[in-house]
C-alpha atoms as a PDB file:
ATOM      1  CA  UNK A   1      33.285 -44.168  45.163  1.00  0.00           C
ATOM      2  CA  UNK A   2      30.746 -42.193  43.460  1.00  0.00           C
ATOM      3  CA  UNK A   3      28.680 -44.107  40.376  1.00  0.00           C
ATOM      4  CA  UNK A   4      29.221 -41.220  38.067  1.00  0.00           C
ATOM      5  CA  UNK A   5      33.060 -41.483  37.581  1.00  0.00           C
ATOM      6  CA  UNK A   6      35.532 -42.972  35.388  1.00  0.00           C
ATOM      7  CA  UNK A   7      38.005 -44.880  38.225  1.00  0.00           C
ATOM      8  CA  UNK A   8      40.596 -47.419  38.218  1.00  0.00           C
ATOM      9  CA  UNK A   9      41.478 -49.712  41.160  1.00  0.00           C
ATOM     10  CA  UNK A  10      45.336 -50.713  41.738  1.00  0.00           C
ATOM     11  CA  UNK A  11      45.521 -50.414  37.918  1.00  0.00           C
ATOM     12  CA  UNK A  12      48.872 -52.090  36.685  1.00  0.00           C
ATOM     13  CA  UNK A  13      49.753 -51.894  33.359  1.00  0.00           C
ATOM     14  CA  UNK A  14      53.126 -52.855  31.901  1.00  0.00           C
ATOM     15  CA  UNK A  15      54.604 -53.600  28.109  1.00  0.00           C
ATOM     16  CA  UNK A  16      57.132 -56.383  27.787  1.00  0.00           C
ATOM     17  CA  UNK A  17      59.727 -56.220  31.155  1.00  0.00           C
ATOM     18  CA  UNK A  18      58.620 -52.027  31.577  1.00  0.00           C
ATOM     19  CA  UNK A  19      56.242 -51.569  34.484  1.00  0.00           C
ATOM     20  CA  UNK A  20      54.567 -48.614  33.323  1.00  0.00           C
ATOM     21  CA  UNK A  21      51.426 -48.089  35.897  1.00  0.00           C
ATOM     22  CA  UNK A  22      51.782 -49.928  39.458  1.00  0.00           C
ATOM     23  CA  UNK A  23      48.489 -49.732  41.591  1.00  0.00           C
ATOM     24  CA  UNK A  24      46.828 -46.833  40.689  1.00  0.00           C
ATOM     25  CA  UNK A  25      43.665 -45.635  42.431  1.00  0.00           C
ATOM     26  CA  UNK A  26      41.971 -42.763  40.148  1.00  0.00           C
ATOM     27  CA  UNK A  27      38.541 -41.050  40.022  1.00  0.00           C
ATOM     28  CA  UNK A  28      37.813 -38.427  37.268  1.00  0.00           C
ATOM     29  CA  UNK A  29      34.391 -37.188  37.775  1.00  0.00           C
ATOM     30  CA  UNK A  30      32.336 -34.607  35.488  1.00  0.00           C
ATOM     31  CA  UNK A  31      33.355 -31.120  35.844  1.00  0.00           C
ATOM     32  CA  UNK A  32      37.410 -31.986  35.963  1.00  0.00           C
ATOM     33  CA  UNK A  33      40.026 -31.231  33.745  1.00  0.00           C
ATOM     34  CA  UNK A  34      42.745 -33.772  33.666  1.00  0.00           C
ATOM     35  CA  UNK A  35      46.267 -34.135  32.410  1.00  0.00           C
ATOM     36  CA  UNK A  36      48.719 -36.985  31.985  1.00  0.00           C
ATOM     37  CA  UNK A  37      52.469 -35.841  32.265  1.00  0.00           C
ATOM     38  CA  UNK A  38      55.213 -38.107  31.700  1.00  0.00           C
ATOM     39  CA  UNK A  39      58.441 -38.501  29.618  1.00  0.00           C
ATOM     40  CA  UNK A  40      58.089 -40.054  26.347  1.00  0.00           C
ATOM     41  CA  UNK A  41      57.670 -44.060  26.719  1.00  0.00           C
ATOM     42  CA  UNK A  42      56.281 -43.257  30.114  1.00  0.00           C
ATOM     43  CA  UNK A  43      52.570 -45.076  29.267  1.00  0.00           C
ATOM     44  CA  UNK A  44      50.725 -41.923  28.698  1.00  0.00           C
ATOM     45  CA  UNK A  45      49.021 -43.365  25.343  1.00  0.00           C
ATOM     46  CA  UNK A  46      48.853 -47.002  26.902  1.00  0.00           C
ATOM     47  CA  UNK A  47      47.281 -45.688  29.973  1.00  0.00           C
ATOM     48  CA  UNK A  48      44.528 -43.227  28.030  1.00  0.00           C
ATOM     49  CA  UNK A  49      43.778 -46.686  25.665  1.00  0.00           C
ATOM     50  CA  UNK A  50      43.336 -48.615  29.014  1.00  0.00           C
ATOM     51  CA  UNK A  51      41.305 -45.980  29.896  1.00  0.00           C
ATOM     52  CA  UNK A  52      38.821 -46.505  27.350  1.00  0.00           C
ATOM     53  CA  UNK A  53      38.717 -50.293  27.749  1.00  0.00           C
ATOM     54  CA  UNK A  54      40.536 -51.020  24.431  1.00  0.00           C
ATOM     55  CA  UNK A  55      43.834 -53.166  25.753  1.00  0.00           C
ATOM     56  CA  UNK A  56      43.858 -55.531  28.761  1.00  0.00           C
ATOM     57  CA  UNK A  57      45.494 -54.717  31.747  1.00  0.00           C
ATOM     58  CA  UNK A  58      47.789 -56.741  33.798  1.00  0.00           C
ATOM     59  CA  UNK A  59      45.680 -55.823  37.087  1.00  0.00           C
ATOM     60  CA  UNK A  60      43.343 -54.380  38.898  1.00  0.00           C
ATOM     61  CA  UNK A  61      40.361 -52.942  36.724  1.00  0.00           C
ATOM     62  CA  UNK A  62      38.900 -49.760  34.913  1.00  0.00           C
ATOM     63  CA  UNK A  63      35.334 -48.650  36.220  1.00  0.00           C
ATOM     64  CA  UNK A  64      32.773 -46.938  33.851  1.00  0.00           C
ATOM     65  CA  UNK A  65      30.141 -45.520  36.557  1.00  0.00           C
ATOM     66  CA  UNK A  66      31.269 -48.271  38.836  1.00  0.00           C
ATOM     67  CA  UNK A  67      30.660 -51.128  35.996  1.00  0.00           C
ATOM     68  CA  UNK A  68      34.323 -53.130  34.505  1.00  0.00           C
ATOM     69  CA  UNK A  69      34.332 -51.678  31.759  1.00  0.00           C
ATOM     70  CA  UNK A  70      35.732 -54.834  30.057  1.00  0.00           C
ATOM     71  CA  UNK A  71      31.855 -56.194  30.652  1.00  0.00           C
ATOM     72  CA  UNK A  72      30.250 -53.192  29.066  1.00  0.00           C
ATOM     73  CA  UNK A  73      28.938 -53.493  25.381  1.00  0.00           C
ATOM     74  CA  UNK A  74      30.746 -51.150  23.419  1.00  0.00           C
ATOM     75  CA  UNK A  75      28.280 -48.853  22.029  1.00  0.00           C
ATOM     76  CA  UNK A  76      27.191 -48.733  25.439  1.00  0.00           C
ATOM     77  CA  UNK A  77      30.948 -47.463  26.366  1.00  0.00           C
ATOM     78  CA  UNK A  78      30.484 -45.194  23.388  1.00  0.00           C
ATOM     79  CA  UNK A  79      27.936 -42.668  24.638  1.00  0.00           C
ATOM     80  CA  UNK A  80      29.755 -42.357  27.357  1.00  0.00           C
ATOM     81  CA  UNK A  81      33.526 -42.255  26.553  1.00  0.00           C
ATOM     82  CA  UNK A  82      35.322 -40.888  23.828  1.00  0.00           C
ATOM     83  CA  UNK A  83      38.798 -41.271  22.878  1.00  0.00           C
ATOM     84  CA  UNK A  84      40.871 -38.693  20.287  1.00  0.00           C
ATOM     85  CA  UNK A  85      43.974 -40.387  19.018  1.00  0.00           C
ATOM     86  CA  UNK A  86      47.133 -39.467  18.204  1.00  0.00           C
ATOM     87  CA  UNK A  87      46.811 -39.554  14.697  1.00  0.00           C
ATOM     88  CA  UNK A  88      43.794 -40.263  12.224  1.00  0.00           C
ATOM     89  CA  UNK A  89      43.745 -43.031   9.606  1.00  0.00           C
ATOM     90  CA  UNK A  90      40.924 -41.779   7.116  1.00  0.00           C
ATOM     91  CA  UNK A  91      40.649 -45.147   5.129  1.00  0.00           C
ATOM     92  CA  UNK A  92      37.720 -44.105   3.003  1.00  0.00           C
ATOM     93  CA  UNK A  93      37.410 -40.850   0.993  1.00  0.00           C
ATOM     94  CA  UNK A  94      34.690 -38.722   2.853  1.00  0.00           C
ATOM     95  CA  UNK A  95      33.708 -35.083   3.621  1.00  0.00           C
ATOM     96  CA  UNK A  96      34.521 -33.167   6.308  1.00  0.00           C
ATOM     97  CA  UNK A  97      30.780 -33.173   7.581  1.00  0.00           C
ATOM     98  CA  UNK A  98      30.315 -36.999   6.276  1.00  0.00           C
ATOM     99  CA  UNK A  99      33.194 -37.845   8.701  1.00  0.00           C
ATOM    100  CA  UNK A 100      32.109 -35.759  12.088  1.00  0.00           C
ATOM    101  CA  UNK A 101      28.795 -37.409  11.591  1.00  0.00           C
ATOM    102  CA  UNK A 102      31.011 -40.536  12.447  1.00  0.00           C
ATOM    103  CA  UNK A 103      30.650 -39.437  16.268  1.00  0.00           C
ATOM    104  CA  UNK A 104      26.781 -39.716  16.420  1.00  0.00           C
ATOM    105  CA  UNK A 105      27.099 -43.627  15.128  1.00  0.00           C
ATOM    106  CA  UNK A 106      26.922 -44.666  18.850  1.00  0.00           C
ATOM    107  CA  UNK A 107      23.963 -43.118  19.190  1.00  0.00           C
ATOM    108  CA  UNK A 108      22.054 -44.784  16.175  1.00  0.00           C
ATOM    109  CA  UNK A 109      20.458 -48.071  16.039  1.00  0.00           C
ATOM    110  CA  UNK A 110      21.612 -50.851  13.597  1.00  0.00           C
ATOM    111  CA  UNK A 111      21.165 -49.714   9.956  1.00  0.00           C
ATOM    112  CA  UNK A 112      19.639 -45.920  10.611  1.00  0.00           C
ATOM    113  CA  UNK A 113      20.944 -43.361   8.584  1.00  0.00           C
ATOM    114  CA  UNK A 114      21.645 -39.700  10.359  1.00  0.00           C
ATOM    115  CA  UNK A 115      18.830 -37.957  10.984  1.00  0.00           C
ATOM    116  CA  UNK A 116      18.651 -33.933  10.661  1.00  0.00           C
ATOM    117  CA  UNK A 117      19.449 -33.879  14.705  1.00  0.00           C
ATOM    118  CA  UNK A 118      22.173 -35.651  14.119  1.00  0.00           C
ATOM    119  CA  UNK A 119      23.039 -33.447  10.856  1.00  0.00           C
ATOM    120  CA  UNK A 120      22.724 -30.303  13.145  1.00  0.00           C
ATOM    121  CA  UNK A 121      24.867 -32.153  16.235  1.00  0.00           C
ATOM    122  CA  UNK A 122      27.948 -32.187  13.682  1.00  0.00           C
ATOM    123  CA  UNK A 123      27.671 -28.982  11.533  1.00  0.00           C
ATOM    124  CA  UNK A 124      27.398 -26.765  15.530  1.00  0.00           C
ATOM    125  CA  UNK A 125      30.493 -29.133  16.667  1.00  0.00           C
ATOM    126  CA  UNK A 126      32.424 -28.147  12.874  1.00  0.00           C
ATOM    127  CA  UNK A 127      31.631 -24.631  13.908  1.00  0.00           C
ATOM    128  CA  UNK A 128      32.842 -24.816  17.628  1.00  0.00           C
ATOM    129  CA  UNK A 129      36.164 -25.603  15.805  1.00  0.00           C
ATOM    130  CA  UNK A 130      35.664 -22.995  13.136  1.00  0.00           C
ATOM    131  CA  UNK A 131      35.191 -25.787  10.389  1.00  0.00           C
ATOM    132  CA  UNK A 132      31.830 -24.522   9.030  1.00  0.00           C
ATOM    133  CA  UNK A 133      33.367 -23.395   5.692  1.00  0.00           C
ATOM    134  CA  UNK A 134      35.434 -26.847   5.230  1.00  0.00           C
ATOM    135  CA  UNK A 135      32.053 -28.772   5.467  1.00  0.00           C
ATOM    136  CA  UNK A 136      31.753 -29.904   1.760  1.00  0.00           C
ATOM    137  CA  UNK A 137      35.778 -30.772   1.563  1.00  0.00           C
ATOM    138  CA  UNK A 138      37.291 -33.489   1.035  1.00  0.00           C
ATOM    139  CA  UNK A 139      38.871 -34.946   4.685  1.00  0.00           C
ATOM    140  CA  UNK A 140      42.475 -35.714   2.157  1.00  0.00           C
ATOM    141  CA  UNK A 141      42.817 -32.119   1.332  1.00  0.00           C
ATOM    142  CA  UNK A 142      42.674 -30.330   4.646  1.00  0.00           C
ATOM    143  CA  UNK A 143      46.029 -29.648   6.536  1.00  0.00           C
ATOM    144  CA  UNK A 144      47.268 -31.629   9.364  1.00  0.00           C
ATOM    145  CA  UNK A 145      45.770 -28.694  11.984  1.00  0.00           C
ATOM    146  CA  UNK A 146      42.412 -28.746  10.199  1.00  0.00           C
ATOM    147  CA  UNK A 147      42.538 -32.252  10.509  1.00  0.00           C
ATOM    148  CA  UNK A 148      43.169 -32.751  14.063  1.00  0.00           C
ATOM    149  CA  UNK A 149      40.438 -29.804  14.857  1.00  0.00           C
ATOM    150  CA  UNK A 150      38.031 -32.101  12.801  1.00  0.00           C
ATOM    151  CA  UNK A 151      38.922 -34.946  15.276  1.00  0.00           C
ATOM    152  CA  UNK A 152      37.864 -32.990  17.934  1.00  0.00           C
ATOM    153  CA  UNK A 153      34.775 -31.721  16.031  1.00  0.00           C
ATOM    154  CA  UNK A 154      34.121 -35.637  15.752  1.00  0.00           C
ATOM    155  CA  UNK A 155      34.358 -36.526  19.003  1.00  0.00           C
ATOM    156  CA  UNK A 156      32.011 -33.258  20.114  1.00  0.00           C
ATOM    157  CA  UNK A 157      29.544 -34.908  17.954  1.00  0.00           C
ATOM    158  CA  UNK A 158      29.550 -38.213  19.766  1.00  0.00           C
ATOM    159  CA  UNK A 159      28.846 -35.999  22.726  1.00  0.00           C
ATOM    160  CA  UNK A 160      30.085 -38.130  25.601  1.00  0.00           C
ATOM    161  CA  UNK A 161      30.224 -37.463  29.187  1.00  0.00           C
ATOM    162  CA  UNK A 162      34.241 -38.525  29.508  1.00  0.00           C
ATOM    163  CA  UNK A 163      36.513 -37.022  27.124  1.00  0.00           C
ATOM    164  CA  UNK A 164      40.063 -38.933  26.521  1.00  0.00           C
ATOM    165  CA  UNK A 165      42.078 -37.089  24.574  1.00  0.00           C
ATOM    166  CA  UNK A 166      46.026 -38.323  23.488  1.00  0.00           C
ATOM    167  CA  UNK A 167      48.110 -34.752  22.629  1.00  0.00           C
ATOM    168  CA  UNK A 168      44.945 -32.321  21.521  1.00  0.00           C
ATOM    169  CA  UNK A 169      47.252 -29.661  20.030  1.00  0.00           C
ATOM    170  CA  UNK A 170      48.783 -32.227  17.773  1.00  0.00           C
ATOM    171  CA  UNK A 171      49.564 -29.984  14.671  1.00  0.00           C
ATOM    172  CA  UNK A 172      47.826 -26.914  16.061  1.00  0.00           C
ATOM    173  CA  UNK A 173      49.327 -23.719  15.984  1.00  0.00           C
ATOM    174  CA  UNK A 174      49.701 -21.397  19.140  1.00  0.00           C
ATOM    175  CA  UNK A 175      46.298 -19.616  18.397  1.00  0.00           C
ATOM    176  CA  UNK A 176      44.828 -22.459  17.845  1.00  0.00           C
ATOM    177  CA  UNK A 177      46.079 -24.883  20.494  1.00  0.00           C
ATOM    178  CA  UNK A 178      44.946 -21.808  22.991  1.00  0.00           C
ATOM    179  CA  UNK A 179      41.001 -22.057  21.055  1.00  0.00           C
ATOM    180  CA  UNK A 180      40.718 -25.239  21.414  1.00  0.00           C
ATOM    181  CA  UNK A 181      41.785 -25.605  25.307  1.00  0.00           C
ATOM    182  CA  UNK A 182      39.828 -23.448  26.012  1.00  0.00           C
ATOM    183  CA  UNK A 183      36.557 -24.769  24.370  1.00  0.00           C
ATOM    184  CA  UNK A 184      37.475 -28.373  25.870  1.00  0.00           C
ATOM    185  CA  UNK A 185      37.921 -26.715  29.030  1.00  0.00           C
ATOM    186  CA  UNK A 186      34.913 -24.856  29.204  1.00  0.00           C
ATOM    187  CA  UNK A 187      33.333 -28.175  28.580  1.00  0.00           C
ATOM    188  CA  UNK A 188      33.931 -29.237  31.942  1.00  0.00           C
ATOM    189  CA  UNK A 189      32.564 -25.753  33.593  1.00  0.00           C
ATOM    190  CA  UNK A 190      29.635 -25.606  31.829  1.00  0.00           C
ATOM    191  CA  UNK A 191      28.752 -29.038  30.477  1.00  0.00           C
ATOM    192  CA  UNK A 192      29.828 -31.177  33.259  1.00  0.00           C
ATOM    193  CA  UNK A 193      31.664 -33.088  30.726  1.00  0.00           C
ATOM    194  CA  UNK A 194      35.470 -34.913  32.686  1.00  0.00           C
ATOM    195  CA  UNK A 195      38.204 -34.465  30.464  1.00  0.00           C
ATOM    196  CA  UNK A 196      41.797 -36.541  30.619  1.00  0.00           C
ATOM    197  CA  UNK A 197      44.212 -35.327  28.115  1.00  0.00           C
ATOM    198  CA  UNK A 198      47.230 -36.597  27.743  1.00  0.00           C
ATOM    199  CA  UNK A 199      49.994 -32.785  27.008  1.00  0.00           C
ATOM    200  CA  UNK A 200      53.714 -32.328  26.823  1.00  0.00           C
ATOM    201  CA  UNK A 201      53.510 -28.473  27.378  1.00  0.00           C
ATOM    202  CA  UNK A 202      53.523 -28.325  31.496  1.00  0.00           C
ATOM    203  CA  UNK A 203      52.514 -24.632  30.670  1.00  0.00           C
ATOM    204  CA  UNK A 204      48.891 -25.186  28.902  1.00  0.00           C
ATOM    205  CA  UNK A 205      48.371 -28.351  31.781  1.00  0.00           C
ATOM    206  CA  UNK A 206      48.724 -25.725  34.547  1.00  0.00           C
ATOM    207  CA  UNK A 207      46.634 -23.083  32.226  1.00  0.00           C
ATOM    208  CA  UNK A 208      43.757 -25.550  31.462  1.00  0.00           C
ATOM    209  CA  UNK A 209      43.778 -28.292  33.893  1.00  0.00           C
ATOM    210  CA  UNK A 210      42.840 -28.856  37.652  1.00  0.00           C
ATOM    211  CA  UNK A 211      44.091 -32.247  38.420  1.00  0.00           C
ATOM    212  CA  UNK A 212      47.294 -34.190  37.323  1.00  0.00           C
ATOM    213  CA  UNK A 213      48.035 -37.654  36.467  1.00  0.00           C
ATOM    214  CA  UNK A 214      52.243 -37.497  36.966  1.00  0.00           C
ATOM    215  CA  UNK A 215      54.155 -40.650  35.284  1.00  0.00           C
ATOM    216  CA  UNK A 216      57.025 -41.111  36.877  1.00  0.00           C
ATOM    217  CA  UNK A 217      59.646 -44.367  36.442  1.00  0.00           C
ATOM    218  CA  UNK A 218      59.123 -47.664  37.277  1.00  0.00           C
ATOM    219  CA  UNK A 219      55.286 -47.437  37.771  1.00  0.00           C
ATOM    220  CA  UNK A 220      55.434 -44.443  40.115  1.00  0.00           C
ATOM    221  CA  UNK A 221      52.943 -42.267  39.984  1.00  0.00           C
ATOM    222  CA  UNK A 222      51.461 -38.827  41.514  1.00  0.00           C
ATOM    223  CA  UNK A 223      47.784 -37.855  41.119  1.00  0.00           C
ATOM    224  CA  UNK A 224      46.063 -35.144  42.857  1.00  0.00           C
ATOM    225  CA  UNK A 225      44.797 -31.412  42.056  1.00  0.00           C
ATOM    226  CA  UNK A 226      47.226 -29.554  39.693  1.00  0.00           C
ATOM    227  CA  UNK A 227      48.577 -27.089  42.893  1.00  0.00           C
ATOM    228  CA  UNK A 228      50.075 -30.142  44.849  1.00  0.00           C
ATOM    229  CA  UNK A 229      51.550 -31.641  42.050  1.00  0.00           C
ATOM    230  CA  UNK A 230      52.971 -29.181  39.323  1.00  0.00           C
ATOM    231  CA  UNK A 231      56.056 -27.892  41.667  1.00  0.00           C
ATOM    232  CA  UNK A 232      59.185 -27.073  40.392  1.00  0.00           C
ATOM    233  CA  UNK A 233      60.327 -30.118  42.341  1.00  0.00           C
ATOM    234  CA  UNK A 234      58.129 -32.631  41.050  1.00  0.00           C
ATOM    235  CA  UNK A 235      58.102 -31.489  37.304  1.00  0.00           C
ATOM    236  CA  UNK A 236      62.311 -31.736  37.839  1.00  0.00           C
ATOM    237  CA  UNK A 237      61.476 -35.261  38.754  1.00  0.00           C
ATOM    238  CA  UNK A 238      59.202 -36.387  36.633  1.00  0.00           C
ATOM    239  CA  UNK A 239      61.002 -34.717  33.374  1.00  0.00           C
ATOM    240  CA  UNK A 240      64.652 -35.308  34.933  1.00  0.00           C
ATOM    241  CA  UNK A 241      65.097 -32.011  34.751  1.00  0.00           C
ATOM    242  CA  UNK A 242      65.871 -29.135  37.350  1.00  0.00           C
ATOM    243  CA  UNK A 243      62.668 -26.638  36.431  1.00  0.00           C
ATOM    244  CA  UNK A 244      62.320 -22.624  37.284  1.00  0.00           C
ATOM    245  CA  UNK A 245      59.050 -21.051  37.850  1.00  0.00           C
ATOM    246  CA  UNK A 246      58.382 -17.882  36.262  1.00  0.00           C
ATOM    247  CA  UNK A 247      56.112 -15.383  37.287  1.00  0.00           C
ATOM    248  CA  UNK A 248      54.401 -14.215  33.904  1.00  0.00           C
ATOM    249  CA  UNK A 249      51.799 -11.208  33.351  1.00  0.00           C
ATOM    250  CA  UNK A 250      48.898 -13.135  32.778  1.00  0.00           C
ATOM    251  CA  UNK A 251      49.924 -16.909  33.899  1.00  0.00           C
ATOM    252  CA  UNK A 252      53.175 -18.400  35.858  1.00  0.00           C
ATOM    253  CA  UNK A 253      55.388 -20.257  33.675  1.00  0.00           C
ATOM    254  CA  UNK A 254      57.825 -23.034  34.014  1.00  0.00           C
ATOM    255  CA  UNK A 255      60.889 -23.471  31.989  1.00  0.00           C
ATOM    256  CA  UNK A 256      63.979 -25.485  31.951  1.00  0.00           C
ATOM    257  CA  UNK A 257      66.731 -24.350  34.682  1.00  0.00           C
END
């Protein structure tokens, strides 16, 4: 197993009675683009938090560069994983800059302020996102797309080498969920950056992605490069579902049969 990877080892993770990972082996190295696929209740969230070393697991372990990542100090975790949520509990009133600066904390020592670097890390990421203007805002006014591209402006800012991110076209609209897949993409070709996001459109997975993590039942799973694995057989499976495959102008497309 290579040092510079985020792996598990016969992961098993399971809620109550629901096995929802059995045994999972898993590398994601720098310079992949990953997706989770599962129905909902499947453990796609669970699985991305377990990920990032913020629940236990019932077994096996979670490797941060071949360290349990359970053992690592936190900041330490920090500049090197980052995790985009769901959703985005802004507690405190704060400005859209004031809150991508959030990312660089990691990267500070105890009780430093932000330095100008730091000042310039977050105003390139809120322009990556097309955020410049909406520096100076207040986070409660934006709309529930600006605030999910400020999450990912945040989490640019924190600059880590392993990207986790739960449904990044949360509230996005088409342009916009195409923009930002393909700056997080292009992350991983030119930044050697691994990425693991967690979609429910099998269309922008296959666009975007070149390996899948499939969820099936019961704590079955399929992981491999995106060609062995998004087939109209195994996406009928996984979704229970029979699937068609489309060939479109610019990209194949699968819809419901």
């Amino acid at each position: 197993m290579s040092l510079d990877c985020l792996a598990t080892r016969r992961l098993s993770l399971r809620i109550g009675t629901r096995q929802l990972v059995r045994n999972l082996d898993l590398e994601i190295r720098p310079g992949q683009c990953w997706c989770i696929l599962g129905r909902n209740g499947s453990g796609k969230t669970t699985l991305l938090h377990s990920l990032a070393g913020l629940r236990p697991v019932e077994g096996g372990e979670v490797l941060l560069n071949g360290a349990d990542i359970h053992g690592l100090p936190r900041r330490q975790v920090a500049r090197q994983l980052g995790l985009l949520s769901q959703d985005h509990e802004d507690v405190f009133p704060a400005t859209v800059l004031e809150t991508a600066l959030r990312g660089r904390h990691p990267h500070l020592s105890p009780w430093t302020w932000e330095s100008a670097t730091d000042t310039a890390h977050a105003r390139a990421a809120l322009a990556q996102v097309g955020l410049t203007e909406l520096a100076t805002r207040e986070v409660g006014t934006l709309s529930g797309g600006e605030r999910r591209r400020l999450g990912i402006a945040t989490l640019l800012t924190q600059d880590p080498r392993f990207l986790l991110l739960d449904e990044p076209t949360n509230h996005l609209d088409l342009h916009h969920q195409i923009e930002v897949l393909q700056l997080l993409a292009g992350l991983a070709r030119t930044q050697d950056k691994a990425l693991v996001m967690v979609l429910h459109d099998v269309n922008l997975a296959a666009r975007f992605c070149d390996h899948a993590l499939l969820l099936f039942e019961d704590g079955r799973h399929g992981v491999g490069p995106c060609a062995e694995w998004l087939t109209t057989e195994q996406l009928g499976r996984l979704y229970g579902h029979p699937m068609q495959w489309i060939e479109g102008s610019a990209h194949p497309v699968w819809v419901p049969a």
